[in-house]
C-alpha atoms as a PDB file:
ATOM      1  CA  UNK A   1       0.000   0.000   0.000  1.00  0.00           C
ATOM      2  CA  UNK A   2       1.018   3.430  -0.624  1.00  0.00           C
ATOM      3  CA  UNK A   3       0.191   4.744   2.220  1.00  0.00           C
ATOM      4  CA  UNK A   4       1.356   4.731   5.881  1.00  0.00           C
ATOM      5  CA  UNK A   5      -0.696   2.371   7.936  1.00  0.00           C
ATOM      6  CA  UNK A   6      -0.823   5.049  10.796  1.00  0.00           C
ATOM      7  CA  UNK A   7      -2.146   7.304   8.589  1.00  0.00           C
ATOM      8  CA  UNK A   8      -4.751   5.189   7.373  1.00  0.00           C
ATOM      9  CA  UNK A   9      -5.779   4.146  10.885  1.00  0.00           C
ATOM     10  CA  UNK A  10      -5.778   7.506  12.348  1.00  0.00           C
ATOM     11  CA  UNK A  11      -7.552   8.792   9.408  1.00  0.00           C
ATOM     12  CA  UNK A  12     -10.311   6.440   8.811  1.00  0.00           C
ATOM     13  CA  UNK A  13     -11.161   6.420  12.697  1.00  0.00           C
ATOM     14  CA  UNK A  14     -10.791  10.211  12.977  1.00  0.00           C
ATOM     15  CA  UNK A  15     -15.350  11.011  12.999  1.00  0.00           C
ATOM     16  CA  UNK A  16     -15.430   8.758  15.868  1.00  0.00           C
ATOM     17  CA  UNK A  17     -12.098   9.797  17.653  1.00  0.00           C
ATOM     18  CA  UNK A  18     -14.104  13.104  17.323  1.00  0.00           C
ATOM     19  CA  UNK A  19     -17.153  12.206  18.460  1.00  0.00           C
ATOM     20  CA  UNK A  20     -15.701  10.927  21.585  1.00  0.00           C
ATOM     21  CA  UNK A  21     -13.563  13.493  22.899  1.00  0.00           C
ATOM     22  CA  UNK A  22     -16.808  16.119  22.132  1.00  0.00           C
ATOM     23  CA  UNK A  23     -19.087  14.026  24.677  1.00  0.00           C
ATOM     24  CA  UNK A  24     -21.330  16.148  26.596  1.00  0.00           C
ATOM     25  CA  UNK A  25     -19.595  14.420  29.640  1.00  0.00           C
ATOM     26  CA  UNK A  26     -16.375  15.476  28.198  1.00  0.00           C
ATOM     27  CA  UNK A  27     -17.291  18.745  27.389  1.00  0.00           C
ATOM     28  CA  UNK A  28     -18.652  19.445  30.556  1.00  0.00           C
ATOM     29  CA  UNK A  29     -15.889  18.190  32.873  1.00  0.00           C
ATOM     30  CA  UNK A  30     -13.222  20.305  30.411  1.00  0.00           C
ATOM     31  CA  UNK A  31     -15.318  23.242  30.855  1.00  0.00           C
ATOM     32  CA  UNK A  32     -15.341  23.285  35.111  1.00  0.00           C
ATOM     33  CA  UNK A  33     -18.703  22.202  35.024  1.00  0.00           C
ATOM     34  CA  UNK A  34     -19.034  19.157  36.796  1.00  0.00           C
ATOM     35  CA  UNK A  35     -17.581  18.520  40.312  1.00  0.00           C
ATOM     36  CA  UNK A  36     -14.616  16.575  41.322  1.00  0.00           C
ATOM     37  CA  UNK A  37     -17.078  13.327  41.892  1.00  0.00           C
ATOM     38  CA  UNK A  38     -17.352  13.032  38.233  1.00  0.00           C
ATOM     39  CA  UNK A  39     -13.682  13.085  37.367  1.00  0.00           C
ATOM     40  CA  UNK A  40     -13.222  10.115  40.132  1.00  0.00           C
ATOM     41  CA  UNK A  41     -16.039   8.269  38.538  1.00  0.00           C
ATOM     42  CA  UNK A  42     -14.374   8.502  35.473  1.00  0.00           C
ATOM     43  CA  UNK A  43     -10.945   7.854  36.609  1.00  0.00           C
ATOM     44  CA  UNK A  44     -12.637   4.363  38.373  1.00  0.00           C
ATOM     45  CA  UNK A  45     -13.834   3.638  34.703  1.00  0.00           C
ATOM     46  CA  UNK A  46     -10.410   4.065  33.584  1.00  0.00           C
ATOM     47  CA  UNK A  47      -8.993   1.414  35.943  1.00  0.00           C
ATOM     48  CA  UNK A  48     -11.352  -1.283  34.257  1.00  0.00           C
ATOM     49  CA  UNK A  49     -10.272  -0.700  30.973  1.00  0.00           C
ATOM     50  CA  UNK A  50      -6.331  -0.821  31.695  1.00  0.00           C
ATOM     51  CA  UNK A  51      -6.877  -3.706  33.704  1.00  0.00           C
ATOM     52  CA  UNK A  52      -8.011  -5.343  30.737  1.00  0.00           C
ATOM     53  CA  UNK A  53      -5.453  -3.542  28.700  1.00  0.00           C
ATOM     54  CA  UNK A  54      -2.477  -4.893  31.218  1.00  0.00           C
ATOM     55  CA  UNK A  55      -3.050  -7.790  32.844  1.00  0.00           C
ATOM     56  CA  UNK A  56      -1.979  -9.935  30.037  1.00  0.00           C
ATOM     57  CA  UNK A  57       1.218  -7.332  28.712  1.00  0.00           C
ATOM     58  CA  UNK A  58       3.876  -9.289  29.586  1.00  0.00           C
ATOM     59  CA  UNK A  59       2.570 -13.024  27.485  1.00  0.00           C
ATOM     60  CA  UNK A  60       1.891  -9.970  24.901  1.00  0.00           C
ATOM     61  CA  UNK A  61       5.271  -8.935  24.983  1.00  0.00           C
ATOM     62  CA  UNK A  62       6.454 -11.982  22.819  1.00  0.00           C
ATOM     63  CA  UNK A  63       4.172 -11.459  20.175  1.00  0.00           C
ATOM     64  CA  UNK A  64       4.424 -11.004  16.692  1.00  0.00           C
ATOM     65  CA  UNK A  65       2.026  -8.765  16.196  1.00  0.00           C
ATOM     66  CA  UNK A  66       1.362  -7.046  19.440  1.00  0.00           C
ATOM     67  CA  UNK A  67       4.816  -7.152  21.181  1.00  0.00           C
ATOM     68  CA  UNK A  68       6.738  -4.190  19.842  1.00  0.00           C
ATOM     69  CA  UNK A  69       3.917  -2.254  21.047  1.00  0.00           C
ATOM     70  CA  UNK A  70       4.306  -3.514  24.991  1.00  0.00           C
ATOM     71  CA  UNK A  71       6.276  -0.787  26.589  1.00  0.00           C
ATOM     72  CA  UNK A  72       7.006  -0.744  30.158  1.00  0.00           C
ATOM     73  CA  UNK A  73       6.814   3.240  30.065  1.00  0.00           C
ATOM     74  CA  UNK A  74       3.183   3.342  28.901  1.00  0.00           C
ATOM     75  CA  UNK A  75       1.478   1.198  31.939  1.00  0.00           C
ATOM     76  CA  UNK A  76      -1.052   3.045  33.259  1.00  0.00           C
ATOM     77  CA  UNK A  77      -2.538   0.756  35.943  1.00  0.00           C
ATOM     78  CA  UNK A  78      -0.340   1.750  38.914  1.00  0.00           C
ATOM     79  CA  UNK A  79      -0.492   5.734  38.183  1.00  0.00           C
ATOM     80  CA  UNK A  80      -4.393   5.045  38.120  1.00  0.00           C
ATOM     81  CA  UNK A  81      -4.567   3.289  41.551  1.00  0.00           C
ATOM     82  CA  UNK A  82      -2.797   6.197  42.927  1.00  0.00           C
ATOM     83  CA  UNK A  83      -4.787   8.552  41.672  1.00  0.00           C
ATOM     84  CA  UNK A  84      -7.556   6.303  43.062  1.00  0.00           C
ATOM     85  CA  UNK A  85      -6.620   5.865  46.706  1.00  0.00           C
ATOM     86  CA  UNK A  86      -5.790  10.244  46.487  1.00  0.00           C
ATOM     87  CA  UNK A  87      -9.366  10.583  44.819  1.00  0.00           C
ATOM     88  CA  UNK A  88     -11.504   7.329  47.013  1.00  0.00           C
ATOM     89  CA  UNK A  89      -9.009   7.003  50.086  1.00  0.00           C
ATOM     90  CA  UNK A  90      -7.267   3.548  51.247  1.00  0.00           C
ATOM     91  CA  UNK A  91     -10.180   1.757  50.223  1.00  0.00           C
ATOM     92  CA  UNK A  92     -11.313   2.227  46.966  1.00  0.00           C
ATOM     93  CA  UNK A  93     -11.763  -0.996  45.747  1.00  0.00           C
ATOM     94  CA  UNK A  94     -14.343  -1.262  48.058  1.00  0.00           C
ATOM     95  CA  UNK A  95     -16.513   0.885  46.317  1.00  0.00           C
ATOM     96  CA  UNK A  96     -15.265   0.461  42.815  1.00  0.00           C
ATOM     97  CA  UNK A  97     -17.862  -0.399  40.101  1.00  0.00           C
ATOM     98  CA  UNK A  98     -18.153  -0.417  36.069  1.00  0.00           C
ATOM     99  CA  UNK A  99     -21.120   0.942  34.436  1.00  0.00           C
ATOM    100  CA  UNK A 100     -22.457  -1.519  32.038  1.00  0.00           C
ATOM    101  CA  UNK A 101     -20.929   0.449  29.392  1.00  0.00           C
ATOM    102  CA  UNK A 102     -17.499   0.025  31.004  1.00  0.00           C
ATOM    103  CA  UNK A 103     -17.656  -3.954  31.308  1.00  0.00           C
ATOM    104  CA  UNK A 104     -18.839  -4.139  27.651  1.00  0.00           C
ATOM    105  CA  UNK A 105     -15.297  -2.052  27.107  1.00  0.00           C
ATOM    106  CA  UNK A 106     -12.989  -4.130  29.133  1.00  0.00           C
ATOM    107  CA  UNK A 107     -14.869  -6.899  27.834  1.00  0.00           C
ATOM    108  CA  UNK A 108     -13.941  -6.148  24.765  1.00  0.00           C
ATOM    109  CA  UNK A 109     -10.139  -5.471  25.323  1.00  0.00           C
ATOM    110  CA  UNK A 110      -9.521  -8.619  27.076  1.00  0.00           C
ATOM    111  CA  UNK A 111     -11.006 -11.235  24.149  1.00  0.00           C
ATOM    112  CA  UNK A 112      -8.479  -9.203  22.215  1.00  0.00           C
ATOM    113  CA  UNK A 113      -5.651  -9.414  24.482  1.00  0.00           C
ATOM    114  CA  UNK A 114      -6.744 -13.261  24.676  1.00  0.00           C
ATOM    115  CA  UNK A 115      -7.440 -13.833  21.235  1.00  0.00           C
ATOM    116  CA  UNK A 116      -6.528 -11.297  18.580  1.00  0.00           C
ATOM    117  CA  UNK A 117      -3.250  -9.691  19.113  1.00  0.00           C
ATOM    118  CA  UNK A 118      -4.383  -7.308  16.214  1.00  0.00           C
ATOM    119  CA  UNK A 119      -7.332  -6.098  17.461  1.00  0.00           C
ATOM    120  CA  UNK A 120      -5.813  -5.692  20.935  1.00  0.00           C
ATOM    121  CA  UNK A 121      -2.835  -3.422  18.819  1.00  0.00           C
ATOM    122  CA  UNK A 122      -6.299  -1.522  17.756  1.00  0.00           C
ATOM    123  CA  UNK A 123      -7.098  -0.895  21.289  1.00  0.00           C
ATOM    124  CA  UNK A 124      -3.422  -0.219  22.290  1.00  0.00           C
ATOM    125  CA  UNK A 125      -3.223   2.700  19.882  1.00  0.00           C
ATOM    126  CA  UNK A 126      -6.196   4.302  20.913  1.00  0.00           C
ATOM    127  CA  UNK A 127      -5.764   4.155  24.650  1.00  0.00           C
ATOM    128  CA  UNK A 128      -2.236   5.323  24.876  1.00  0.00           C
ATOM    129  CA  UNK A 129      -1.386   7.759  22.211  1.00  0.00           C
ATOM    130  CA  UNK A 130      -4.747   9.500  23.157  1.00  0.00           C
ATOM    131  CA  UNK A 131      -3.635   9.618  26.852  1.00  0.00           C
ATOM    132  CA  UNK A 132      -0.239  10.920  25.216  1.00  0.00           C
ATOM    133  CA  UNK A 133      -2.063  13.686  23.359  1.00  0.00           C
ATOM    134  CA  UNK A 134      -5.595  14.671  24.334  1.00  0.00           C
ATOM    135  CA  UNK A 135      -5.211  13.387  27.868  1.00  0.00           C
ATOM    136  CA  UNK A 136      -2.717  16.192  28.669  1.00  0.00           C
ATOM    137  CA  UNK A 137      -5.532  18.619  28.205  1.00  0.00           C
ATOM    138  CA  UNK A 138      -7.586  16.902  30.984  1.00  0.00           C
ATOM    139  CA  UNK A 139      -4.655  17.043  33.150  1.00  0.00           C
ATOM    140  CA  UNK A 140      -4.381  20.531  32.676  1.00  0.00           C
ATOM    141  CA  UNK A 141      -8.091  21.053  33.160  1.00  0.00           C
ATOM    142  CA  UNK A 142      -7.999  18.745  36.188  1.00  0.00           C
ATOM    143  CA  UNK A 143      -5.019  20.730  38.314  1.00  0.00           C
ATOM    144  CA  UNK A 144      -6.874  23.918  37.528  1.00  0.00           C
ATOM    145  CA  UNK A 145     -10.092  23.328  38.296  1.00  0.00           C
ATOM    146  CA  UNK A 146      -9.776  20.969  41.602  1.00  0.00           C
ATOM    147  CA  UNK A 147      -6.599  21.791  42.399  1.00  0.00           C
ATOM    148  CA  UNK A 148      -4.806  18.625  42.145  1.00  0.00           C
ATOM    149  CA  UNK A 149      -0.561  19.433  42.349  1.00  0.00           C
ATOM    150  CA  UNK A 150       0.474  19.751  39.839  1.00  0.00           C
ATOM    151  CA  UNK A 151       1.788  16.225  37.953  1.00  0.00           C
ATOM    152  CA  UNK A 152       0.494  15.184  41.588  1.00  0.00           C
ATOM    153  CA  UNK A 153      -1.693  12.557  43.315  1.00  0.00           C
ATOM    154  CA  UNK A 154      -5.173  12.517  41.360  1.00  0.00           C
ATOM    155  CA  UNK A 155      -3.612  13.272  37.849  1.00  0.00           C
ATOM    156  CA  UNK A 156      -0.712  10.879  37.798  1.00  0.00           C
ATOM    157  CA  UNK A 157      -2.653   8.420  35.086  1.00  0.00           C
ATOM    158  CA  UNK A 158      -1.823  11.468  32.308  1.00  0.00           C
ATOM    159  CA  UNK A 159       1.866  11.840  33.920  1.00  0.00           C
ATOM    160  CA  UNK A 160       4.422   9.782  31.898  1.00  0.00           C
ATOM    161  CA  UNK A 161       7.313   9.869  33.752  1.00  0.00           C
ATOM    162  CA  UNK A 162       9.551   7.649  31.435  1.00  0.00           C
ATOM    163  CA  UNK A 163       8.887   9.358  28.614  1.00  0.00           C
ATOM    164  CA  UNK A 164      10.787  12.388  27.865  1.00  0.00           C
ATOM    165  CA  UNK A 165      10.229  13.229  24.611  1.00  0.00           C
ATOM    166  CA  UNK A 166       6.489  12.564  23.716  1.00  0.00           C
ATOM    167  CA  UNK A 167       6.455  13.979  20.552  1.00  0.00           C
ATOM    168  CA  UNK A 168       9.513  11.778  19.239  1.00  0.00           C
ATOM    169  CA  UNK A 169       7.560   8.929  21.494  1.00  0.00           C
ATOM    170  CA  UNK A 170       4.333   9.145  19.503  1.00  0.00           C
ATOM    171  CA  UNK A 171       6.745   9.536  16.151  1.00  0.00           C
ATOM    172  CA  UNK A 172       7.847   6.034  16.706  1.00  0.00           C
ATOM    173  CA  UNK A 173       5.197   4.435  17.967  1.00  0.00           C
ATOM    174  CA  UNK A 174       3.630   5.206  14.497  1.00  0.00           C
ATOM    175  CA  UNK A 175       6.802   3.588  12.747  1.00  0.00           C
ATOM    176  CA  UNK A 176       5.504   0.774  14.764  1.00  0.00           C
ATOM    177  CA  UNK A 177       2.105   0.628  13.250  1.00  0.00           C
ATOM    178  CA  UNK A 178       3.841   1.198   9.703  1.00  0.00           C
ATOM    179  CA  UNK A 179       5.417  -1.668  10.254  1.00  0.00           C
ATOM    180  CA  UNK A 180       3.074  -3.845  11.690  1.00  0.00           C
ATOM    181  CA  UNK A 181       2.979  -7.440  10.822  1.00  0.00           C
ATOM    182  CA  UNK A 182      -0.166  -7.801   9.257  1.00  0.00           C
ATOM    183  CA  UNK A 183      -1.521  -7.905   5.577  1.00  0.00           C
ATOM    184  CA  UNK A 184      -4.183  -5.341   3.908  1.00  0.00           C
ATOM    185  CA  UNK A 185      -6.995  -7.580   5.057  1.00  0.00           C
ATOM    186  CA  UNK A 186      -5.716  -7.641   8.699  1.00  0.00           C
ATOM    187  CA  UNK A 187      -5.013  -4.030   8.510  1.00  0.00           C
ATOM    188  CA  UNK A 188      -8.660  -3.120   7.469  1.00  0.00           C
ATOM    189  CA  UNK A 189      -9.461  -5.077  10.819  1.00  0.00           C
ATOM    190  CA  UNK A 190      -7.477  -3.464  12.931  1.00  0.00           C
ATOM    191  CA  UNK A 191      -9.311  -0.667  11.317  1.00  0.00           C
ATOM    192  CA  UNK A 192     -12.540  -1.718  12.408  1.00  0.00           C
ATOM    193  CA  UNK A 193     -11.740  -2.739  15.835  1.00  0.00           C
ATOM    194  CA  UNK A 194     -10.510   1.200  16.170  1.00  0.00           C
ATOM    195  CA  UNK A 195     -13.420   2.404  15.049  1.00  0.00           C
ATOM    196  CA  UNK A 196     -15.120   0.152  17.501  1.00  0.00           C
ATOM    197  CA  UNK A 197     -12.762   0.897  20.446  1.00  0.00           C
ATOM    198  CA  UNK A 198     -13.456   4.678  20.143  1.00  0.00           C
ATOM    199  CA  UNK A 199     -17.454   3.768  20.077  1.00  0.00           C
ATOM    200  CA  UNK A 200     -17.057   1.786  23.055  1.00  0.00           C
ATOM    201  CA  UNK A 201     -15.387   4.670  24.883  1.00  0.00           C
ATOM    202  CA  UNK A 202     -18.037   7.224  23.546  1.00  0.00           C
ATOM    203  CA  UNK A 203     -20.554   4.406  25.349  1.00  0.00           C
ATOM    204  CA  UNK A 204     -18.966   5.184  28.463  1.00  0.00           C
ATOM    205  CA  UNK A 205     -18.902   8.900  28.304  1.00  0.00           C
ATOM    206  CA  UNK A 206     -22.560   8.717  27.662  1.00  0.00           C
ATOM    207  CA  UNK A 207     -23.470   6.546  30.732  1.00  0.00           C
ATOM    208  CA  UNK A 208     -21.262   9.268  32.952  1.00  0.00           C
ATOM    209  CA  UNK A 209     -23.089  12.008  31.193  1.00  0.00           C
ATOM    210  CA  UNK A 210     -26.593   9.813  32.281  1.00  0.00           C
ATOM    211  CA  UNK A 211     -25.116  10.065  35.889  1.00  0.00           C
ATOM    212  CA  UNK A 212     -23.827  13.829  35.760  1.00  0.00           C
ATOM    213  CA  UNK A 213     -26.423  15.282  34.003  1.00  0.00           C
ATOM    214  CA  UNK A 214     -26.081  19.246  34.510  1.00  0.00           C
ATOM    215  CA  UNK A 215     -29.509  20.891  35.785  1.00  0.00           C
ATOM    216  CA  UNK A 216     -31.052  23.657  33.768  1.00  0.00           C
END
């Protein structure tokens, strides 16, 4: 093919990449609208999905297919149960639950993991390089509008400590996707799976926005 797979992929999934960062969840907690409560529901939603995302990284690691993408400076799951125990206290597992939109999410990332190390790739790339890119906005948002320290307890999911360069990070991460080992018909799945990864995400936002509604 002539062109670059990671142009293809984030070109063909760009209306729903769209359609889930403009949520009217999103919107609202970017725009100071919503309380703290709804950014620590939506971190707890966060910790489902990486769970699924992590817990089977290292057999990953070997893989064909999804191995080159397994990097040790991109796990999210620790920074997240910080942020949890700052956001829930000591004890926030004890509380912790998915909305229904959430398990269908981390449902969905773990048959992947387990069974299609291209369509877990497809997950991969829309998790991380959107917590990369678009996720330092909600940082940002975050310490000014509740305070948090800045690269501090409560926002460390978005800090990536290991990474210095994120620019050149993201630059070869999509060298890895150009050089993916799959065909044009796998490609076009991986594809697919994007577009459905950033549908299952916009699922989510919507059942926050059905628990944070703002009054009139």
């Amino acid at each position: 093919m002539n062109t670059a797979f990671s142009t293809l992929i984030r070109t063909a999934s760009h209306e729903q990449h769209v359609e889930a960062e403009t949520s009217t969840f999103m919107s609202d907690l970017l725009g100071g609208r919503l309380g703290v409560e709804a950014y620590a529901r939506y971190t707890e939603q966060l910790w489902f999905v990486y769970e699924a995302l992590e817990t089977d990284a290292d057999r990953l690691a070997s893989d064909p297919v999804a191995g080159p993408f397994i990097r040790p400076e991109l796990l999210r799951r620790g920074a997240l149960e910080r942020d949890l125990t700052h956001l829930r206290g000591a004890d926030w597992r004890a509380t912790l639950t998915a909305l229904p939109a959430t398990e269908a999410y981390a449902a969905r990332v773990a048959e992947c993991a387990r069974e299609w190390p291209g369509g877990y790739v497809a997950h991969h790339y829309t998790r991380y390089l959107g917590d990369l890119s678009g996720g330092q906005i909600i940082r940002g948002k975050a310490e000014q509008t509740w305070g948090f320290a800045r690269k501090g307890d409560g926002v460390r999911f978005y800090v990536f400590e290991d990474i210095g360069n994120p620019a050149a990070f993201k630059r070869g991460y999509r060298e890895l996707l150009d050089g993916v080992r799959a065909d044009e018909l796998e490609q076009q799945r991986i594809i697919t799976e994007c577009r459905r990864a950033f549908a299952l995400n916009t699922a989510v936002f919507q059942g926050l926005g059905e628990e944070f509604p703002l009054t009139a």
